[in-house]
PDB file of N, CA and C in Angstrom:
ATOM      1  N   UNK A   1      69.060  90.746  91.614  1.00  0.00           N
ATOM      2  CA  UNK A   1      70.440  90.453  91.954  1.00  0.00           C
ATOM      3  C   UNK A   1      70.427  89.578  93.199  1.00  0.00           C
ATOM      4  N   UNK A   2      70.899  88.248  93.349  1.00  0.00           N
ATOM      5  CA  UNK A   2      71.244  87.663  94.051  1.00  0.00           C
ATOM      6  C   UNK A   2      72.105  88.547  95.485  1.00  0.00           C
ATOM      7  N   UNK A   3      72.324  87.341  96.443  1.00  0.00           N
ATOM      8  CA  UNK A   3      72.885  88.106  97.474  1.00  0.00           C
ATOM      9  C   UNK A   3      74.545  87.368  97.529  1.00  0.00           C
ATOM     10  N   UNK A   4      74.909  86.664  96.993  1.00  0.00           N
ATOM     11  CA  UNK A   4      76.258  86.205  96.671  1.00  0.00           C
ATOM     12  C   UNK A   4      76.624  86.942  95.397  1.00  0.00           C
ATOM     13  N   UNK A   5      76.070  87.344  94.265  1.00  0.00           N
ATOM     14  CA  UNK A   5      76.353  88.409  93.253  1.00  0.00           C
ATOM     15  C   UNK A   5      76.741  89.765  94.063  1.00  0.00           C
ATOM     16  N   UNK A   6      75.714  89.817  94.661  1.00  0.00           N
ATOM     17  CA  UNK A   6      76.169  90.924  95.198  1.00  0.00           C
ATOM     18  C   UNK A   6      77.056  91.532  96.222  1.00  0.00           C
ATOM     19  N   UNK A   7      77.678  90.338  97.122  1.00  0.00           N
ATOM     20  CA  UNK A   7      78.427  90.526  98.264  1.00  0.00           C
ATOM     21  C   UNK A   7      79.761  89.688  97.537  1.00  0.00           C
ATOM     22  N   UNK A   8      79.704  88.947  96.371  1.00  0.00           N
ATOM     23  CA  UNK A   8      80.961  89.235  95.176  1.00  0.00           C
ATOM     24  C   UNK A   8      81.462  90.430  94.634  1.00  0.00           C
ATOM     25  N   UNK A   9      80.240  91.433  94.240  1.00  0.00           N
ATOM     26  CA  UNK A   9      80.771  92.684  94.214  1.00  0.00           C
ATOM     27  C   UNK A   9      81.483  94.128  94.766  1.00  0.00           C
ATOM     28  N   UNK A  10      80.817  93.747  96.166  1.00  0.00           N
ATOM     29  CA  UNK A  10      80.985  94.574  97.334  1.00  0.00           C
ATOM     30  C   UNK A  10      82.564  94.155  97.851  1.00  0.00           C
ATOM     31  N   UNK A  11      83.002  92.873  97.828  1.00  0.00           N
ATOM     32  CA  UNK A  11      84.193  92.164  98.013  1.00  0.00           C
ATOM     33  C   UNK A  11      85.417  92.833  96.964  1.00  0.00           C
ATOM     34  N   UNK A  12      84.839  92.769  95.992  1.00  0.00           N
ATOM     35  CA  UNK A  12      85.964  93.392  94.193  1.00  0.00           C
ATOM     36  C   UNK A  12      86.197  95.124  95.530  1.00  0.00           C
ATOM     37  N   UNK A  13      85.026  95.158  95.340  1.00  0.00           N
ATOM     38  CA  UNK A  13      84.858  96.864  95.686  1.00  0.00           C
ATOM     39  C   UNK A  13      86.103  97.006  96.628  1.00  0.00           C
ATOM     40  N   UNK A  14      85.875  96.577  97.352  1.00  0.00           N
ATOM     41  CA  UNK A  14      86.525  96.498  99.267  1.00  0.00           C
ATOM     42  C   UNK A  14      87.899  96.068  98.752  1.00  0.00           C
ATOM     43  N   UNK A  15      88.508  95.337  97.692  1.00  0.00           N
ATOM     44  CA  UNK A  15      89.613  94.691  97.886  1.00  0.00           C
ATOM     45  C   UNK A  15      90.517  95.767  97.029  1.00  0.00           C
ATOM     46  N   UNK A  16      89.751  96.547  95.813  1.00  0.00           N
ATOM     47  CA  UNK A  16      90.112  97.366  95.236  1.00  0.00           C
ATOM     48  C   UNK A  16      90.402  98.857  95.805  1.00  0.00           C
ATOM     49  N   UNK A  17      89.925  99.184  97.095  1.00  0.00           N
ATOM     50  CA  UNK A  17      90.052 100.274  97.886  1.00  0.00           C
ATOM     51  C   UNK A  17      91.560 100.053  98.539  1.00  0.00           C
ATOM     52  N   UNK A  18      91.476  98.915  98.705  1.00  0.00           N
ATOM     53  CA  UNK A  18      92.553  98.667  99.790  1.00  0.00           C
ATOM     54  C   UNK A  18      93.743  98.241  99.161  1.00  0.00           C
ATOM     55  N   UNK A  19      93.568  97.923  97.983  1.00  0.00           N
ATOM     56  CA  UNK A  19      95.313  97.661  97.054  1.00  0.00           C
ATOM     57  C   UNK A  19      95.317  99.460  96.892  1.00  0.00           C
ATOM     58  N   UNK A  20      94.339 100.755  96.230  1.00  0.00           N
ATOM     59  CA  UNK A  20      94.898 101.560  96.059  1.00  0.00           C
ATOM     60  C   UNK A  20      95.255 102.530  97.152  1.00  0.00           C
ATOM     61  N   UNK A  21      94.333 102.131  98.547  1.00  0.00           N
ATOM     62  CA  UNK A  21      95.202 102.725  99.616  1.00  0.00           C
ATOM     63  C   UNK A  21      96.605 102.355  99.383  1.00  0.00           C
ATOM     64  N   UNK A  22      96.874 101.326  99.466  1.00  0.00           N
ATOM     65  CA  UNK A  22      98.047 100.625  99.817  1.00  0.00           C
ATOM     66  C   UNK A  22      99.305 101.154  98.725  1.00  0.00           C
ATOM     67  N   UNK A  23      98.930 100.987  97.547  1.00  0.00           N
ATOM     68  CA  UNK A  23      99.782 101.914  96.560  1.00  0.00           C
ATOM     69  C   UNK A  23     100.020 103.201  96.731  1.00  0.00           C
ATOM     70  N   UNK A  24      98.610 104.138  97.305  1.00  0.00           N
ATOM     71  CA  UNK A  24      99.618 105.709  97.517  1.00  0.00           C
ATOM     72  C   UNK A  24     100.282 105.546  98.430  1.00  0.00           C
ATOM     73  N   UNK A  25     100.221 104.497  99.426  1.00  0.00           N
ATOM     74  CA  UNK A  25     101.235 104.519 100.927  1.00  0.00           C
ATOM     75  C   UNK A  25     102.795 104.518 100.085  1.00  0.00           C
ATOM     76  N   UNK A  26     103.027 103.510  99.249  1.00  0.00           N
ATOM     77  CA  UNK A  26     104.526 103.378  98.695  1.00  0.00           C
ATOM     78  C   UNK A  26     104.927 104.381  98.018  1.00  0.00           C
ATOM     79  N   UNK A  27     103.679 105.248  97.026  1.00  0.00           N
ATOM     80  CA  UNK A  27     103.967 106.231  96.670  1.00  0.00           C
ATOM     81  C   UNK A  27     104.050 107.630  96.821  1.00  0.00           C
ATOM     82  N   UNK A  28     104.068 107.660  98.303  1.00  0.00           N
ATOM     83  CA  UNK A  28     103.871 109.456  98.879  1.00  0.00           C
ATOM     84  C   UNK A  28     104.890 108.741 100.191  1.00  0.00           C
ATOM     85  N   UNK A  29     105.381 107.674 100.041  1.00  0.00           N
ATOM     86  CA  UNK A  29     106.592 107.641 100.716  1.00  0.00           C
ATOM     87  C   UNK A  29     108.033 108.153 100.566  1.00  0.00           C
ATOM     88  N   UNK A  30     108.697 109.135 101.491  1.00  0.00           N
ATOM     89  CA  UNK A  30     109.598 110.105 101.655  1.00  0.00           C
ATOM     90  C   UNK A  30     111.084 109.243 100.943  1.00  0.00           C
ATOM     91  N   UNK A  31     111.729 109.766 100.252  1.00  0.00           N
ATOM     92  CA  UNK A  31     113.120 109.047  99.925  1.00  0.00           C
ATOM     93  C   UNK A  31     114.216 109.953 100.745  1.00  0.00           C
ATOM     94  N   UNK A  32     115.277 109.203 100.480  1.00  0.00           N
ATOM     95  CA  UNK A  32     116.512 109.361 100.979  1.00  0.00           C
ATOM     96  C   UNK A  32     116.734 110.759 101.287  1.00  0.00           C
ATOM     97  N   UNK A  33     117.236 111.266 102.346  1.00  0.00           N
ATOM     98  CA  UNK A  33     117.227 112.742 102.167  1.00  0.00           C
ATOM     99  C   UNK A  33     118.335 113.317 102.550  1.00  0.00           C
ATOM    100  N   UNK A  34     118.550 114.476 101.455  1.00  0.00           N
ATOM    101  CA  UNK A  34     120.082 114.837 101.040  1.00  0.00           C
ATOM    102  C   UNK A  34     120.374 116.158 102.007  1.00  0.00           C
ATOM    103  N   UNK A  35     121.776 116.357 102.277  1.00  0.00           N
ATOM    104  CA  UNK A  35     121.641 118.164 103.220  1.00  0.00           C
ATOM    105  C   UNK A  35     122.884 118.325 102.257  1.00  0.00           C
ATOM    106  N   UNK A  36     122.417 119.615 101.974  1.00  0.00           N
ATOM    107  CA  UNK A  36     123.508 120.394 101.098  1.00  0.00           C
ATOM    108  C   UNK A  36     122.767 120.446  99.459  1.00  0.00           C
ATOM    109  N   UNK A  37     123.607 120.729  98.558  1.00  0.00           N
ATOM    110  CA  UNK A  37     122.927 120.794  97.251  1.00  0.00           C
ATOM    111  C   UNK A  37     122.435 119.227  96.389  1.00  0.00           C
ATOM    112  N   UNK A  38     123.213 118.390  97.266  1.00  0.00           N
ATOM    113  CA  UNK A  38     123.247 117.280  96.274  1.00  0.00           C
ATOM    114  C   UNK A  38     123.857 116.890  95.275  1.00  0.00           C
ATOM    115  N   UNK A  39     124.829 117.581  95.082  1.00  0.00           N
ATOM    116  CA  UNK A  39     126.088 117.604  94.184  1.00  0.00           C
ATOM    117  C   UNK A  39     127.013 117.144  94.662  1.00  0.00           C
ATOM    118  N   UNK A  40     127.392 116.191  93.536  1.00  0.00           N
ATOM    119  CA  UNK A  40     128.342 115.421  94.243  1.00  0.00           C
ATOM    120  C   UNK A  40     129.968 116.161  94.157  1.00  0.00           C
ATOM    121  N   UNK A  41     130.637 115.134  95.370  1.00  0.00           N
ATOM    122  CA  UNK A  41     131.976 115.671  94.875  1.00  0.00           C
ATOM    123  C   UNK A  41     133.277 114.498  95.870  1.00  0.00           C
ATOM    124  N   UNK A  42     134.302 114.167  94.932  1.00  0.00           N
ATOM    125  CA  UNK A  42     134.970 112.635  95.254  1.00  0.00           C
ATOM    126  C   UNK A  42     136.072 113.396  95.248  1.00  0.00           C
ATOM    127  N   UNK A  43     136.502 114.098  95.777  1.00  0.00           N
ATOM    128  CA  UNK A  43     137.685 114.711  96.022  1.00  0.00           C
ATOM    129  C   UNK A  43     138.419 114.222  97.362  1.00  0.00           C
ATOM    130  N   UNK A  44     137.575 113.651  98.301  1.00  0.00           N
ATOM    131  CA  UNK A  44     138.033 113.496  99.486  1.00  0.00           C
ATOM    132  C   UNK A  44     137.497 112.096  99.998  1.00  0.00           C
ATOM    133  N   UNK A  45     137.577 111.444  98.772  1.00  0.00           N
ATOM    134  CA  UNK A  45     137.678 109.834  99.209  1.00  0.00           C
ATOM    135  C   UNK A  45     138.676 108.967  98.358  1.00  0.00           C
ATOM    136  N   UNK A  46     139.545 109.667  98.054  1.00  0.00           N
ATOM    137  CA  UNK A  46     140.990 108.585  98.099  1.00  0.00           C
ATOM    138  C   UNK A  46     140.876 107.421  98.994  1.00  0.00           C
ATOM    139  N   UNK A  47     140.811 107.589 100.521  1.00  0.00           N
ATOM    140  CA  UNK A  47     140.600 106.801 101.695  1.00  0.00           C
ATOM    141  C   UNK A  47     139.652 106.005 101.387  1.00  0.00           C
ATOM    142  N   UNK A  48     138.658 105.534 100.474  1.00  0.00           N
ATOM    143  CA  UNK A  48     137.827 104.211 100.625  1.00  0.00           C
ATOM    144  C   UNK A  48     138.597 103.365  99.410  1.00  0.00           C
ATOM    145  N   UNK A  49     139.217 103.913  98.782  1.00  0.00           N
ATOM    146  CA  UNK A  49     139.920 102.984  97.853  1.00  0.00           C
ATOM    147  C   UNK A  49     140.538 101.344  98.804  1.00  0.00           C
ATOM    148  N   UNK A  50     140.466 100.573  98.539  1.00  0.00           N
ATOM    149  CA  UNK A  50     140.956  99.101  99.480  1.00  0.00           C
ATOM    150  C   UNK A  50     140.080  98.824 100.273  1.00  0.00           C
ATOM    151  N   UNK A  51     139.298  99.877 100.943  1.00  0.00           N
ATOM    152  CA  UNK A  51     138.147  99.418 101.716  1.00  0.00           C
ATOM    153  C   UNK A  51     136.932  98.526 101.969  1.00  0.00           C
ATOM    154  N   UNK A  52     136.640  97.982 102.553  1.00  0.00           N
ATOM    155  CA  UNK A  52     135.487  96.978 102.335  1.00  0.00           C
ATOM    156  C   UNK A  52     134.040  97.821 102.178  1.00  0.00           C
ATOM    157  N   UNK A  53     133.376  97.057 100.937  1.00  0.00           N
ATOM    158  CA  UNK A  53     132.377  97.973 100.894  1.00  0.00           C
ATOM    159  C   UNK A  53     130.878  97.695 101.510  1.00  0.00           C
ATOM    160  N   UNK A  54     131.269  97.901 103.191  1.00  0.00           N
ATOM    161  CA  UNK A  54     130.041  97.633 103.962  1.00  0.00           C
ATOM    162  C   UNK A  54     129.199  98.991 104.666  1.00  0.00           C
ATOM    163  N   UNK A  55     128.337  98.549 105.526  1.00  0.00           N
ATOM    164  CA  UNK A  55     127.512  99.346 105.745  1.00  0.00           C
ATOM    165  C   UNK A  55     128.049 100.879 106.033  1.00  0.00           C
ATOM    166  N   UNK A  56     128.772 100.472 107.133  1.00  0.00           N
ATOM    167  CA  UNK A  56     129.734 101.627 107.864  1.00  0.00           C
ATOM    168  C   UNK A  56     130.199 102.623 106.514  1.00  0.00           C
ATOM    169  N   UNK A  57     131.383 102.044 105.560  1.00  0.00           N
ATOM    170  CA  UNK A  57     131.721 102.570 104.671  1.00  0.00           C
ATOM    171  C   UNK A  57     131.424 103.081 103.744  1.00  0.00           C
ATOM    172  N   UNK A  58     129.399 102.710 103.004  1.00  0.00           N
ATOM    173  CA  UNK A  58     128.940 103.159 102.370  1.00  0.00           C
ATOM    174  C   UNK A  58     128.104 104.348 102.789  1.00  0.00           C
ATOM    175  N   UNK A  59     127.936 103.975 103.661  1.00  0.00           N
ATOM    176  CA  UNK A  59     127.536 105.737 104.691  1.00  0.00           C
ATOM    177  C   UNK A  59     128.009 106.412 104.922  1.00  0.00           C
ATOM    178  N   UNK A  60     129.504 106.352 104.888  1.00  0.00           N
ATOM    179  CA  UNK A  60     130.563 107.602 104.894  1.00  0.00           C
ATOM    180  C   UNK A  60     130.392 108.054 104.107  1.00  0.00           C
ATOM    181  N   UNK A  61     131.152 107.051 102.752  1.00  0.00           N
ATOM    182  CA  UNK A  61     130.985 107.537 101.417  1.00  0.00           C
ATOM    183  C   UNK A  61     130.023 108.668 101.066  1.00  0.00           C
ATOM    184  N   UNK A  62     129.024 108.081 101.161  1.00  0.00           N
ATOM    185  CA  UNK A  62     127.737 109.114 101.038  1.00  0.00           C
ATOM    186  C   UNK A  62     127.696 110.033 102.052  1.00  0.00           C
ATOM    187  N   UNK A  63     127.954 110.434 103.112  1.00  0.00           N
ATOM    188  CA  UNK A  63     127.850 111.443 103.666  1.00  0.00           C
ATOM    189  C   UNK A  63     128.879 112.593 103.296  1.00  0.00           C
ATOM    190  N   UNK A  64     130.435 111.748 102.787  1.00  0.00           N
ATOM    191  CA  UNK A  64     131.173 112.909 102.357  1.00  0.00           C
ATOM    192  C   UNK A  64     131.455 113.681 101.401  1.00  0.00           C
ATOM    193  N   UNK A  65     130.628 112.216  99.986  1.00  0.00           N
ATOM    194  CA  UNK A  65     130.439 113.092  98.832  1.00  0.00           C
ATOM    195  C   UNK A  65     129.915 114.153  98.655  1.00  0.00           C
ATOM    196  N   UNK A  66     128.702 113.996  99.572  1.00  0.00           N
ATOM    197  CA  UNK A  66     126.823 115.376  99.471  1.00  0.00           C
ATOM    198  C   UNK A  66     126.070 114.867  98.224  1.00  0.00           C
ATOM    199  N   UNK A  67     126.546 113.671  97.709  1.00  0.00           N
ATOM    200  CA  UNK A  67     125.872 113.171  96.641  1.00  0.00           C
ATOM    201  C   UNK A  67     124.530 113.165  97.110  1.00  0.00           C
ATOM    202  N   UNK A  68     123.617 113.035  95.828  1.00  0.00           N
ATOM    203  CA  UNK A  68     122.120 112.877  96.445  1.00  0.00           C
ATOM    204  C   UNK A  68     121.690 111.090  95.931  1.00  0.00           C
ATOM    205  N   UNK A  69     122.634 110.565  95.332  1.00  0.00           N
ATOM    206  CA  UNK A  69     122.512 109.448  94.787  1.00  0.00           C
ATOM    207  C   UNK A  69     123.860 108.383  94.717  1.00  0.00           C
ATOM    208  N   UNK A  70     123.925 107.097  95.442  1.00  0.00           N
ATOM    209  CA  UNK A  70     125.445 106.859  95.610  1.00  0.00           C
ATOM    210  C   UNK A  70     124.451 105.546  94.881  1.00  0.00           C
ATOM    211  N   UNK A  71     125.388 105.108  94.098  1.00  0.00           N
ATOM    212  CA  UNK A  71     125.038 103.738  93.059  1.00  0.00           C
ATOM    213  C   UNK A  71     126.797 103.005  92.886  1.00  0.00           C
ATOM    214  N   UNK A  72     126.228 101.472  93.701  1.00  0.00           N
ATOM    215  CA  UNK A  72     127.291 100.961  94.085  1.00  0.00           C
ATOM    216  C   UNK A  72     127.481 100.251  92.393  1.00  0.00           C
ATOM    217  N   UNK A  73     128.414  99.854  91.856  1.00  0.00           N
ATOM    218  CA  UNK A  73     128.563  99.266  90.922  1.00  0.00           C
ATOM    219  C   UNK A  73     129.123  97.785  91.005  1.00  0.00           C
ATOM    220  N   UNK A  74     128.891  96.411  90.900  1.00  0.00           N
ATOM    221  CA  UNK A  74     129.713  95.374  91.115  1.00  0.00           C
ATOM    222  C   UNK A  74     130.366  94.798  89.794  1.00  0.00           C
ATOM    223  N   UNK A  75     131.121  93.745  89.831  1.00  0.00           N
ATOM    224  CA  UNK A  75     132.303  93.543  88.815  1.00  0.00           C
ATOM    225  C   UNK A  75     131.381  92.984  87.463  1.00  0.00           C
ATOM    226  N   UNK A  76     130.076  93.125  87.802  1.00  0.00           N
ATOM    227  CA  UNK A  76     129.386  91.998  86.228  1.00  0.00           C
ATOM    228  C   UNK A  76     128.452  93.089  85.743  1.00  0.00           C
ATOM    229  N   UNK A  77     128.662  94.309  86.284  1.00  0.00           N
ATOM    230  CA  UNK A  77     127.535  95.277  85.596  1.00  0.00           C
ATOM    231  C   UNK A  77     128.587  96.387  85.173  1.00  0.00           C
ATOM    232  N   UNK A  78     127.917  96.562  83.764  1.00  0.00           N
ATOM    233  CA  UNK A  78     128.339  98.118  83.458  1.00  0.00           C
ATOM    234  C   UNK A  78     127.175  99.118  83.293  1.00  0.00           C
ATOM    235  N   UNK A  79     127.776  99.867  83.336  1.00  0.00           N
ATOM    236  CA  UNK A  79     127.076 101.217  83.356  1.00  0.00           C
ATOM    237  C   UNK A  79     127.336 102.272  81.926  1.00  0.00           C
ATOM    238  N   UNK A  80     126.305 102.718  81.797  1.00  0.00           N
ATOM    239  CA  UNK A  80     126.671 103.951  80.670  1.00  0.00           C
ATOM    240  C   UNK A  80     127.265 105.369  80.908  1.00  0.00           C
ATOM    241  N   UNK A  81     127.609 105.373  79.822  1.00  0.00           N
ATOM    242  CA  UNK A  81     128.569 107.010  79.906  1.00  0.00           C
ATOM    243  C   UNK A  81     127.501 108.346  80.433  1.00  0.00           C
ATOM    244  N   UNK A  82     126.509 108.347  81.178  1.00  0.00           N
ATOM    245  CA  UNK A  82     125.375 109.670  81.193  1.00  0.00           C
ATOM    246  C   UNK A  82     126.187 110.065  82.115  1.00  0.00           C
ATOM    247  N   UNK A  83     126.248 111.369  82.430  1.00  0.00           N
ATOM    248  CA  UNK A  83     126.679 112.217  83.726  1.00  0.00           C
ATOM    249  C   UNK A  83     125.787 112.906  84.272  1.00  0.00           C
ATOM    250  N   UNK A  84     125.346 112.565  85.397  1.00  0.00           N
ATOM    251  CA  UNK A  84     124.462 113.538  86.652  1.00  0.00           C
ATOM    252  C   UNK A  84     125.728 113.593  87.390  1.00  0.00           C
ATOM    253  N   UNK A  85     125.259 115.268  87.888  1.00  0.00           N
ATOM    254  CA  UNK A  85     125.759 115.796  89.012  1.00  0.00           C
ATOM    255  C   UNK A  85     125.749 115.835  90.020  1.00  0.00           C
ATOM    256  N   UNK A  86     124.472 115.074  90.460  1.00  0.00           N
ATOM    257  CA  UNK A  86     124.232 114.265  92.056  1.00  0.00           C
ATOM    258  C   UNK A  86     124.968 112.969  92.320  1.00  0.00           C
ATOM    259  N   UNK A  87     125.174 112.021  91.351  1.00  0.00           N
ATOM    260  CA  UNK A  87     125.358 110.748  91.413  1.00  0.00           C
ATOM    261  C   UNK A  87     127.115 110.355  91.497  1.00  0.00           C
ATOM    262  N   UNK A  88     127.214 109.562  92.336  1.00  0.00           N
ATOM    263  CA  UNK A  88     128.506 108.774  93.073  1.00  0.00           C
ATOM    264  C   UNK A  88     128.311 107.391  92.608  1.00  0.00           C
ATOM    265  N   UNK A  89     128.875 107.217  91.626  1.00  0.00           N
ATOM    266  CA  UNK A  89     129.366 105.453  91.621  1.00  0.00           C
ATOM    267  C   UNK A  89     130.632 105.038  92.229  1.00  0.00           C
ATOM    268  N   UNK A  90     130.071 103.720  93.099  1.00  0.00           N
ATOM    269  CA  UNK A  90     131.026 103.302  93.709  1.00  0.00           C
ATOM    270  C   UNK A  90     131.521 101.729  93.084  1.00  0.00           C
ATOM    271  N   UNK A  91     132.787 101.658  92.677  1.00  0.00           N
ATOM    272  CA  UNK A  91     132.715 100.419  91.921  1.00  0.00           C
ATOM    273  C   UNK A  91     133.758  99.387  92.512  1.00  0.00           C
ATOM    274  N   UNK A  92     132.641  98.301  92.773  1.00  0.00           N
ATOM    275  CA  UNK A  92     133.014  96.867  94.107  1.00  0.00           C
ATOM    276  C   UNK A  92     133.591  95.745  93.346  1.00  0.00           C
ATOM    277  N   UNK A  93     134.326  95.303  93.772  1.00  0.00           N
ATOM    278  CA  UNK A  93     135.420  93.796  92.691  1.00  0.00           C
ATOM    279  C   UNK A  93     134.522  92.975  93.761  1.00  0.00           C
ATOM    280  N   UNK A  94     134.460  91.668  93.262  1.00  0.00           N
ATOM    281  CA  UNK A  94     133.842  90.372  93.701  1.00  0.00           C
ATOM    282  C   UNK A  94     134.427  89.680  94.930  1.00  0.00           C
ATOM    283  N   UNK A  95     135.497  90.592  95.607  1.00  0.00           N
ATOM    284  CA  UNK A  95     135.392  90.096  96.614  1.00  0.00           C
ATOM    285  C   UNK A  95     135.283  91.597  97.858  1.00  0.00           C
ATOM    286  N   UNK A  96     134.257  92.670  97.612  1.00  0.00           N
ATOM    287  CA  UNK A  96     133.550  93.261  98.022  1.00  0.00           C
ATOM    288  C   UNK A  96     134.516  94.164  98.546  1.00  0.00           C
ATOM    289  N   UNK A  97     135.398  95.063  97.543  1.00  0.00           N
ATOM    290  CA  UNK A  97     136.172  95.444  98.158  1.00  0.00           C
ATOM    291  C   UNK A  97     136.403  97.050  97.092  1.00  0.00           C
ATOM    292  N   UNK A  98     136.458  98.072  97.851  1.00  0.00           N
ATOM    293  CA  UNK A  98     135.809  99.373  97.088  1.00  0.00           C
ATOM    294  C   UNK A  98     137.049  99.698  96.237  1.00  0.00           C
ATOM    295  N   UNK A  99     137.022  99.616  94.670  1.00  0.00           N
ATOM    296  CA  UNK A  99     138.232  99.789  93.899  1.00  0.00           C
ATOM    297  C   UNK A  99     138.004 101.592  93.362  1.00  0.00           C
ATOM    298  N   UNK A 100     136.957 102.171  93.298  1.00  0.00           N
ATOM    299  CA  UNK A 100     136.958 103.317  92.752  1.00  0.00           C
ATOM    300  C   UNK A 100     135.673 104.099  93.292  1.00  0.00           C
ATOM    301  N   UNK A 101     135.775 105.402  93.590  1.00  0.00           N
ATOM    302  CA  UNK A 101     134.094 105.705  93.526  1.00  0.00           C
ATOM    303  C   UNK A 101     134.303 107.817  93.126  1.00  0.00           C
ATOM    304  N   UNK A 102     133.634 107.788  92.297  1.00  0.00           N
ATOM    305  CA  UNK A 102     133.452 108.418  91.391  1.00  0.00           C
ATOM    306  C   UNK A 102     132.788 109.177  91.006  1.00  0.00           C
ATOM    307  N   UNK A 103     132.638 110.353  91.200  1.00  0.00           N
ATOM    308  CA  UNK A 103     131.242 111.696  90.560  1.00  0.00           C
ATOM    309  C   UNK A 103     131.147 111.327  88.941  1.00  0.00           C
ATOM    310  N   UNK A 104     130.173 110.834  88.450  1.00  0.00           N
ATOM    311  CA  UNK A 104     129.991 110.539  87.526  1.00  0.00           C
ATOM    312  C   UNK A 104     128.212 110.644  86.841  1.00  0.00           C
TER     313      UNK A 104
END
């Protein structure tokens, strides 16, 4: 075995360690984290209806639902009929402005 064969291989080796370090890093990374059950509930956001749907406001949102999942919706996507009990859709008209948001 040559010594460029072989420090070609040692290179594969070394580069392949370090993409799958690098993949469990993204994947044993912590998500969003919920307090309370995670169940949602839109009873007490009448008040974002007209609202602009920015940072400030989408963090309310989500803090007052207890949703464990807030999924903004905009005017060119639909969504299907499934129902989770964690999940808050919030649904934005094109000029970014919160028309509905919804335990769904």
């Amino acid at each position: 075995m040559t010594v460029s064969i072989w420090l070609g291989a040692v290179s594969r080796i070394v580069l392949v360690g370090v993409g799958c370090s690098m993949l469990s890093g993204c994947i044993s990374s912590v998500g969003p984290r919920v307090s309370g059950s995670g169940r949602c509930s839109d009873e007490s956001l009448h008040w974002a209806v007209g609202q602009p749907a920015n940072e400030e406001n989408m963090r309310r949102i989500s803090r007052e639902s207890g949703a464990g999942l807030v999924n903004p919706i905009g005017p060119d996507r639909s969504v299907q009929k499934d129902h989770r009990d964690d999940r808050l859709r919030v649904f934005i008209d094109a000029n970014n402005v919160i028309q509905a948001a919804r335990c769904e």
